[in-house]
PDB file of N, CA and C in Angstrom:
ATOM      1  N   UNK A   1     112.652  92.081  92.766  1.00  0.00           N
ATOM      2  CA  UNK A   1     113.484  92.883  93.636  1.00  0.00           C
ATOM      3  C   UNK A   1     113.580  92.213  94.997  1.00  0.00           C
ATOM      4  N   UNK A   2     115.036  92.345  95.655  1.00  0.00           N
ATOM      5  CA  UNK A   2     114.446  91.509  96.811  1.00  0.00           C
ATOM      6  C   UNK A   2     114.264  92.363  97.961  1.00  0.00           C
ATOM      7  N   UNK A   3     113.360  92.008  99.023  1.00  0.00           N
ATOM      8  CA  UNK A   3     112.686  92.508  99.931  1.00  0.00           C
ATOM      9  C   UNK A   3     113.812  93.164 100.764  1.00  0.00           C
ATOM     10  N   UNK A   4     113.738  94.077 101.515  1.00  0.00           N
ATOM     11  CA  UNK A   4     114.236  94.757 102.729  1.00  0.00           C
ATOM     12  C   UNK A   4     114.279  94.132 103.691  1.00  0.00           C
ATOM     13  N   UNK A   5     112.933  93.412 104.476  1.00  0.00           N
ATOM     14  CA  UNK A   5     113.005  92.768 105.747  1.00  0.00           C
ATOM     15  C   UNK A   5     113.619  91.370 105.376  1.00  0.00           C
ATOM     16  N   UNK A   6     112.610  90.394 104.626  1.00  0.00           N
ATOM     17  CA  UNK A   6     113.006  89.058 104.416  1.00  0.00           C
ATOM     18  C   UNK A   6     114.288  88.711 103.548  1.00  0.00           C
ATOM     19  N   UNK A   7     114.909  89.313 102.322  1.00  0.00           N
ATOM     20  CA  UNK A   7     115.819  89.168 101.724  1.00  0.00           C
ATOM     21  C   UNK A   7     115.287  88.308 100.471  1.00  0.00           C
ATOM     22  N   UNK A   8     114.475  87.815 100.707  1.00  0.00           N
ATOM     23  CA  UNK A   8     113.699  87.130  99.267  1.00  0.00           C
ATOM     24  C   UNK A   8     113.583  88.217  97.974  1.00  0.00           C
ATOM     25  N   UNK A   9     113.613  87.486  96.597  1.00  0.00           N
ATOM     26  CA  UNK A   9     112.791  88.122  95.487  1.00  0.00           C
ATOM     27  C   UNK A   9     111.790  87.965  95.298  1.00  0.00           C
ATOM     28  N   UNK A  10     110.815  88.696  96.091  1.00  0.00           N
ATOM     29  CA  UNK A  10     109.405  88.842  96.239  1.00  0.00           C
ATOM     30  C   UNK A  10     108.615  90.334  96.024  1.00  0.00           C
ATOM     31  N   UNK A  11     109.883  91.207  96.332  1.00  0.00           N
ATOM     32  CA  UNK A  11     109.597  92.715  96.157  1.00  0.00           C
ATOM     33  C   UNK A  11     109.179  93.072  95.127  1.00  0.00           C
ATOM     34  N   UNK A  12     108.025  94.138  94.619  1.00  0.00           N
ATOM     35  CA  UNK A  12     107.642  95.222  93.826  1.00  0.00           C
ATOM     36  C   UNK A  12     106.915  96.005  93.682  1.00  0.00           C
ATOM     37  N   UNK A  13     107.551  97.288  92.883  1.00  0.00           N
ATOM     38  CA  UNK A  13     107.087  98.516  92.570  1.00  0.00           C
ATOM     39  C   UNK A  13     105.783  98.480  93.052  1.00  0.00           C
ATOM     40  N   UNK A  14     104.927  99.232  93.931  1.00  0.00           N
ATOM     41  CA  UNK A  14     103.580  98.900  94.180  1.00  0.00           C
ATOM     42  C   UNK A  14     103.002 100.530  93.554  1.00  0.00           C
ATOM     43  N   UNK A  15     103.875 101.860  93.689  1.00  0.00           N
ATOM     44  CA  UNK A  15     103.282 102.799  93.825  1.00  0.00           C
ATOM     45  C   UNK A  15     104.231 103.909  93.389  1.00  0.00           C
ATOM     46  N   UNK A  16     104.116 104.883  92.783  1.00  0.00           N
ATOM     47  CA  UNK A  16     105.250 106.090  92.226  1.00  0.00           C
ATOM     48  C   UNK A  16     104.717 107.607  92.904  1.00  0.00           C
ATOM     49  N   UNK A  17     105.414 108.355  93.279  1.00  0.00           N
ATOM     50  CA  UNK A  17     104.928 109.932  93.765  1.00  0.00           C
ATOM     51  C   UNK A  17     103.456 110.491  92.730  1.00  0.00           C
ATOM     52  N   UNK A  18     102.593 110.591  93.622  1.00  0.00           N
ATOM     53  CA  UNK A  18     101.799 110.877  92.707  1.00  0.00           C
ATOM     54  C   UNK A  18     101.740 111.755  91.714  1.00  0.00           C
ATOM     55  N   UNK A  19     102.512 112.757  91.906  1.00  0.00           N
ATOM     56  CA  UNK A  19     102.755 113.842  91.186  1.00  0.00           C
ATOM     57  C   UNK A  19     103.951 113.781  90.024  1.00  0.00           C
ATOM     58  N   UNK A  20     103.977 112.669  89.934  1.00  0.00           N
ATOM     59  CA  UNK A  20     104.739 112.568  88.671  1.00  0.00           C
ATOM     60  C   UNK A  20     106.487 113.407  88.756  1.00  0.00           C
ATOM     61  N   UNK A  21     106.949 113.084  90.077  1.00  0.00           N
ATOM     62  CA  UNK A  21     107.947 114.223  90.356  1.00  0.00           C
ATOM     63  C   UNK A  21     109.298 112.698  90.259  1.00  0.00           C
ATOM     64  N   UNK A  22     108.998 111.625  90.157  1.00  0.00           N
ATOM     65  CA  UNK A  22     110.137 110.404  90.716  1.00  0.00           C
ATOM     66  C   UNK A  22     110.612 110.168  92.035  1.00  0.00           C
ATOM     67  N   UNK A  23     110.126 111.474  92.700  1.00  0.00           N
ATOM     68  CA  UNK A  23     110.282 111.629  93.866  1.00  0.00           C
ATOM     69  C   UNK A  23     110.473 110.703  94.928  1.00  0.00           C
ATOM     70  N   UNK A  24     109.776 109.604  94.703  1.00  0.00           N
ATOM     71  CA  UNK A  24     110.130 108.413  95.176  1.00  0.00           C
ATOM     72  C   UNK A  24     109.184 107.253  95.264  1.00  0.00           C
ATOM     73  N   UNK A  25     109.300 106.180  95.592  1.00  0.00           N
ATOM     74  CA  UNK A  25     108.662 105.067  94.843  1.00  0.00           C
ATOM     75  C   UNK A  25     108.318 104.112  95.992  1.00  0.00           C
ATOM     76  N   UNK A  26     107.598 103.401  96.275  1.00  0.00           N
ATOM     77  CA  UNK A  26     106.772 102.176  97.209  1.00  0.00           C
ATOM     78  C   UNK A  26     106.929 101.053  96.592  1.00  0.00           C
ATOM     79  N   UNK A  27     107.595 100.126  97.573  1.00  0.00           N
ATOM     80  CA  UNK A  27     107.739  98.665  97.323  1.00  0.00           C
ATOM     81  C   UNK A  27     106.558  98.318  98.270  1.00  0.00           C
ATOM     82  N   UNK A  28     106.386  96.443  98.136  1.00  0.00           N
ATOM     83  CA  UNK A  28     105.675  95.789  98.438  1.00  0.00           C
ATOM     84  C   UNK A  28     106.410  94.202  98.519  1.00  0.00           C
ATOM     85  N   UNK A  29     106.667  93.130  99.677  1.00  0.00           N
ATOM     86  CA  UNK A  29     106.429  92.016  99.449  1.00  0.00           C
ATOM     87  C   UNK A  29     105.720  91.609  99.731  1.00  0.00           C
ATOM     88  N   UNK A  30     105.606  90.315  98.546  1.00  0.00           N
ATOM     89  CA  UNK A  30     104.603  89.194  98.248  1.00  0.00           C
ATOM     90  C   UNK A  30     104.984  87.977  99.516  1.00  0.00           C
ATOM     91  N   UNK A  31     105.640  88.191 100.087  1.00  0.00           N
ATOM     92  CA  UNK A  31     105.933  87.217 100.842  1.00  0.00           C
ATOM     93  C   UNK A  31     105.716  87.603 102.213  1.00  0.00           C
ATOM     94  N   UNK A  32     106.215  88.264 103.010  1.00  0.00           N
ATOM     95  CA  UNK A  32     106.106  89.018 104.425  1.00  0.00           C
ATOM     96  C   UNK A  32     105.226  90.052 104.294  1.00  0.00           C
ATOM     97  N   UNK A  33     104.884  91.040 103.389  1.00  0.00           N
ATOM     98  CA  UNK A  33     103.910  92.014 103.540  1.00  0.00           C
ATOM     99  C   UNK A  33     104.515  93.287 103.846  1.00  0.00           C
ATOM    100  N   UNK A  34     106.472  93.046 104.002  1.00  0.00           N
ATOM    101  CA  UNK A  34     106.796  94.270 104.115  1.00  0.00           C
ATOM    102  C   UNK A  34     106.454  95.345 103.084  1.00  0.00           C
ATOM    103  N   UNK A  35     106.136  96.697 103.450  1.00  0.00           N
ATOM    104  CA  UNK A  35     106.241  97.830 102.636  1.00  0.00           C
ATOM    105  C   UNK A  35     107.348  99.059 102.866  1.00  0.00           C
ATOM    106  N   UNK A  36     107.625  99.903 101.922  1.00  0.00           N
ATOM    107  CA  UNK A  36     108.850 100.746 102.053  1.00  0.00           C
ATOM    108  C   UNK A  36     108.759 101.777 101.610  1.00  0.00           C
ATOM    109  N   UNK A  37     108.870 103.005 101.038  1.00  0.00           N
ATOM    110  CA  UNK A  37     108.831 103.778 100.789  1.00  0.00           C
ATOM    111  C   UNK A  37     110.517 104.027  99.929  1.00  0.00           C
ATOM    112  N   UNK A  38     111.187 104.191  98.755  1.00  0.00           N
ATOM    113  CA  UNK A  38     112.436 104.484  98.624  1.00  0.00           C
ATOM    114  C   UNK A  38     113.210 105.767  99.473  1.00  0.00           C
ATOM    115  N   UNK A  39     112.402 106.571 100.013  1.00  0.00           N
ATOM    116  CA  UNK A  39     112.962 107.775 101.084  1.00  0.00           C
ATOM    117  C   UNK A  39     113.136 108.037 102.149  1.00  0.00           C
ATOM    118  N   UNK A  40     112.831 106.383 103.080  1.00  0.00           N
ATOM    119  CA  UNK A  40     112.952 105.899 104.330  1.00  0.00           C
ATOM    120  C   UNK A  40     114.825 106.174 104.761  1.00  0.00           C
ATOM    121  N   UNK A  41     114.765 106.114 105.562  1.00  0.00           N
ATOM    122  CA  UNK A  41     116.345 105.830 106.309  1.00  0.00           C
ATOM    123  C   UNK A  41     116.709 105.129 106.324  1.00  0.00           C
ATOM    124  N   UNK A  42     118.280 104.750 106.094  1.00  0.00           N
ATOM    125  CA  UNK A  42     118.866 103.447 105.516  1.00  0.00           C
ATOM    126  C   UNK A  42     118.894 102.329 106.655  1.00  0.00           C
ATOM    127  N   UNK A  43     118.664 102.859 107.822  1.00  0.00           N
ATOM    128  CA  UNK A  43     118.491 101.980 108.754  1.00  0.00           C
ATOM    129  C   UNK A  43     117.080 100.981 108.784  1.00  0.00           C
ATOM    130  N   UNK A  44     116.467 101.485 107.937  1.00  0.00           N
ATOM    131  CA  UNK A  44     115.001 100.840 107.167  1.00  0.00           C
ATOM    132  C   UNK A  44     115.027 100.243 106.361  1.00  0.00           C
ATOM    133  N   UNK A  45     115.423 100.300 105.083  1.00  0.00           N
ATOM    134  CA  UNK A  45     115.738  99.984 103.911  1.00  0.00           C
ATOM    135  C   UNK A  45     117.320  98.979 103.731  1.00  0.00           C
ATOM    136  N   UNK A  46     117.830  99.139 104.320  1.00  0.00           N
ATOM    137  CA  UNK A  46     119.796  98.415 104.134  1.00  0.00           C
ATOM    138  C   UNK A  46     119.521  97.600 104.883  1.00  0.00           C
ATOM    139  N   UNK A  47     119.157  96.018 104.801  1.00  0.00           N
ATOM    140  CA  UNK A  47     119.806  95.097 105.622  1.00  0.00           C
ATOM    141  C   UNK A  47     121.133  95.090 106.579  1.00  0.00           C
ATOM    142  N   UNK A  48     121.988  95.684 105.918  1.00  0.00           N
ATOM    143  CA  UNK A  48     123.237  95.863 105.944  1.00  0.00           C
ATOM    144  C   UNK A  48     123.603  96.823 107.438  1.00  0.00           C
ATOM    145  N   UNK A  49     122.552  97.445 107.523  1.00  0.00           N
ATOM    146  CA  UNK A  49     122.514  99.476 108.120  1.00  0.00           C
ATOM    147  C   UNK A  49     121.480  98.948 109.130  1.00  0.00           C
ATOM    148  N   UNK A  50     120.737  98.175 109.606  1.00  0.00           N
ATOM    149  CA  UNK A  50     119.676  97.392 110.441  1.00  0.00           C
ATOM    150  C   UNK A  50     119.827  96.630 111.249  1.00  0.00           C
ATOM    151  N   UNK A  51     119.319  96.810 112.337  1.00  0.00           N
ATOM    152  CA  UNK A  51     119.437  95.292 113.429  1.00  0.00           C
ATOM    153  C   UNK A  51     119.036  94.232 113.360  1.00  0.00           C
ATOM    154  N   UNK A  52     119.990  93.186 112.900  1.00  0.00           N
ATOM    155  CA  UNK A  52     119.208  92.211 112.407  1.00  0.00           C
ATOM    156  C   UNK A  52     118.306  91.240 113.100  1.00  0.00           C
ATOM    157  N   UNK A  53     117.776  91.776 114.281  1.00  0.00           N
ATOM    158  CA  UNK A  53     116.377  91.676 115.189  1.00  0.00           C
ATOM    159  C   UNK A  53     115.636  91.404 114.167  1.00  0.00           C
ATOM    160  N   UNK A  54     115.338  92.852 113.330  1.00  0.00           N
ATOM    161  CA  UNK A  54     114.191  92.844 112.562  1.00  0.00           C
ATOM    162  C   UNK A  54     114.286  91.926 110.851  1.00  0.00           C
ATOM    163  N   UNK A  55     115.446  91.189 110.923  1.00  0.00           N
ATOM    164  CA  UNK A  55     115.340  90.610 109.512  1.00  0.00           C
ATOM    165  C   UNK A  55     114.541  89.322 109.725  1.00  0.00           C
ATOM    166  N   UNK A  56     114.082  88.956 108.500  1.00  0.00           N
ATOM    167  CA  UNK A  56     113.514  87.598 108.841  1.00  0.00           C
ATOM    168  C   UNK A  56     113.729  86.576 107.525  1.00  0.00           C
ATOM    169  N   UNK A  57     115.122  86.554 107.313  1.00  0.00           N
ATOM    170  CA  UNK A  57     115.874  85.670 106.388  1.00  0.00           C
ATOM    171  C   UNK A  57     115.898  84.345 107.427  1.00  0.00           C
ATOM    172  N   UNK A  58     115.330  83.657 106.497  1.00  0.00           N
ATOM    173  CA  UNK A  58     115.292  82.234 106.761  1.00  0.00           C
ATOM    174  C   UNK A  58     114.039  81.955 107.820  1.00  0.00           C
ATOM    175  N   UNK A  59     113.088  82.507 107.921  1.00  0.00           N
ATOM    176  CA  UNK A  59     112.168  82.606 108.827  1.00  0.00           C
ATOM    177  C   UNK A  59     111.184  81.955 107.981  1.00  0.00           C
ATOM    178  N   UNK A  60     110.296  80.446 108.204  1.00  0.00           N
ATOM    179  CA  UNK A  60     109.115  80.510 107.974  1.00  0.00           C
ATOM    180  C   UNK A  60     107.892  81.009 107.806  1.00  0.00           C
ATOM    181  N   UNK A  61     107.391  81.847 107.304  1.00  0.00           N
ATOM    182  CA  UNK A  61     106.405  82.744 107.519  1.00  0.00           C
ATOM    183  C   UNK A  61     104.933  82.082 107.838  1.00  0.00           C
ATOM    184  N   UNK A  62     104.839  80.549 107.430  1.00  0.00           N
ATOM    185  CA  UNK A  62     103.939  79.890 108.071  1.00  0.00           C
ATOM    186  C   UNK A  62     103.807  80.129 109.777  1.00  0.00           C
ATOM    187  N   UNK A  63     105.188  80.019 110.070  1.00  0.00           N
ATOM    188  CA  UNK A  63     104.970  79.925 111.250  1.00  0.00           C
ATOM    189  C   UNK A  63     104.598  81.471 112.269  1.00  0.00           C
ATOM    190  N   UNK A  64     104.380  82.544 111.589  1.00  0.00           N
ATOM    191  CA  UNK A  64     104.440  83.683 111.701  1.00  0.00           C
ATOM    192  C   UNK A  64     102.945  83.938 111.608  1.00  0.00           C
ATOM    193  N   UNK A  65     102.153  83.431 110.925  1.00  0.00           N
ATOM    194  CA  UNK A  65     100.937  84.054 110.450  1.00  0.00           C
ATOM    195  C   UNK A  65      99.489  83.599 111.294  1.00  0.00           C
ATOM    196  N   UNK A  66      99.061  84.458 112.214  1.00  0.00           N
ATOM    197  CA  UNK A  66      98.186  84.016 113.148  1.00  0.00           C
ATOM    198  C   UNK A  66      97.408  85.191 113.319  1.00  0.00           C
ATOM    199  N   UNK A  67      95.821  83.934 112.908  1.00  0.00           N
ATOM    200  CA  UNK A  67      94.690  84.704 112.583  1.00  0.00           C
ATOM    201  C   UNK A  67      94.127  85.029 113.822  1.00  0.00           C
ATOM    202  N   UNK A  68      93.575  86.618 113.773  1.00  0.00           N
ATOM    203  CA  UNK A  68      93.248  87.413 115.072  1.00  0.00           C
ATOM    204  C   UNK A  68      91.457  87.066 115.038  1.00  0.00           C
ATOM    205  N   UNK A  69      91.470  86.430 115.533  1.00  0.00           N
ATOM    206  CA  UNK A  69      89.901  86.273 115.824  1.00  0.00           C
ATOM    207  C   UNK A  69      88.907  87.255 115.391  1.00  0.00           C
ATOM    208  N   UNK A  70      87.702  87.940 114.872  1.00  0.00           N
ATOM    209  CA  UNK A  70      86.889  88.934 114.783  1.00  0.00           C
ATOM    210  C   UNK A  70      85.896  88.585 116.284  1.00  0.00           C
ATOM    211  N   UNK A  71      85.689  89.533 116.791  1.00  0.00           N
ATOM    212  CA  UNK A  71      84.674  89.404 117.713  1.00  0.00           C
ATOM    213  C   UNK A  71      83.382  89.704 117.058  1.00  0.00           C
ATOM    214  N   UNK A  72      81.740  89.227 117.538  1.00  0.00           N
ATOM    215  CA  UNK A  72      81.067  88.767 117.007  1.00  0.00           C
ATOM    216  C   UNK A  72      80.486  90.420 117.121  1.00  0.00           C
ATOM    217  N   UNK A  73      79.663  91.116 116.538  1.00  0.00           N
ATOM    218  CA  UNK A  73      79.288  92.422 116.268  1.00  0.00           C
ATOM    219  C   UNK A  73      78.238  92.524 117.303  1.00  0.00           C
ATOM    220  N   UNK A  74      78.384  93.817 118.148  1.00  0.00           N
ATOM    221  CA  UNK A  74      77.519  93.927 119.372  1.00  0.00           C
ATOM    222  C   UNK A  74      76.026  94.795 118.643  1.00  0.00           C
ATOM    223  N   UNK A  75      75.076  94.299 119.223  1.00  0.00           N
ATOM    224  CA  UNK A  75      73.770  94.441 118.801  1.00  0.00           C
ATOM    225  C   UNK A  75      73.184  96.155 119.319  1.00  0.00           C
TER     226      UNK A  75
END
């Protein structure tokens, strides 16, 4: 499926209403880490319906990914 933010086919099904209602369904990409919910607002979900501020088609994600230091555990 392809992703919402990045536009890649990286997206999937991660999760269904727990209650067994279809009610609505959770994506996941494998690539950016976006997540979604299918009952979000289309301004969330629609590339199309979004500012494309927030897309990140054609974006390296190497260059995106920066590890936050842990500070060392106070005694």
């Amino acid at each position: 499926m392809k992703c919402a933010r990045c536009l890649e086919d990286t997206a999937a099904k991660v999760a269904d209403a727990p209650d067994g209602s279809g009610a609505w369904e959770i994506y996941l990409c494998s690539r950016c880490n976006y997540s979604w919910r299918t009952t979000e607002e289309e301004e969330v979900i629609n590339p199309e319906k979004r500012d494309p501020y927030f897309t990140l088609d054609g974006v390296d994600m190497d260059d995106l990914m920066v590890l936050v230091p842990v500070p060392p555990l106070k005694k």
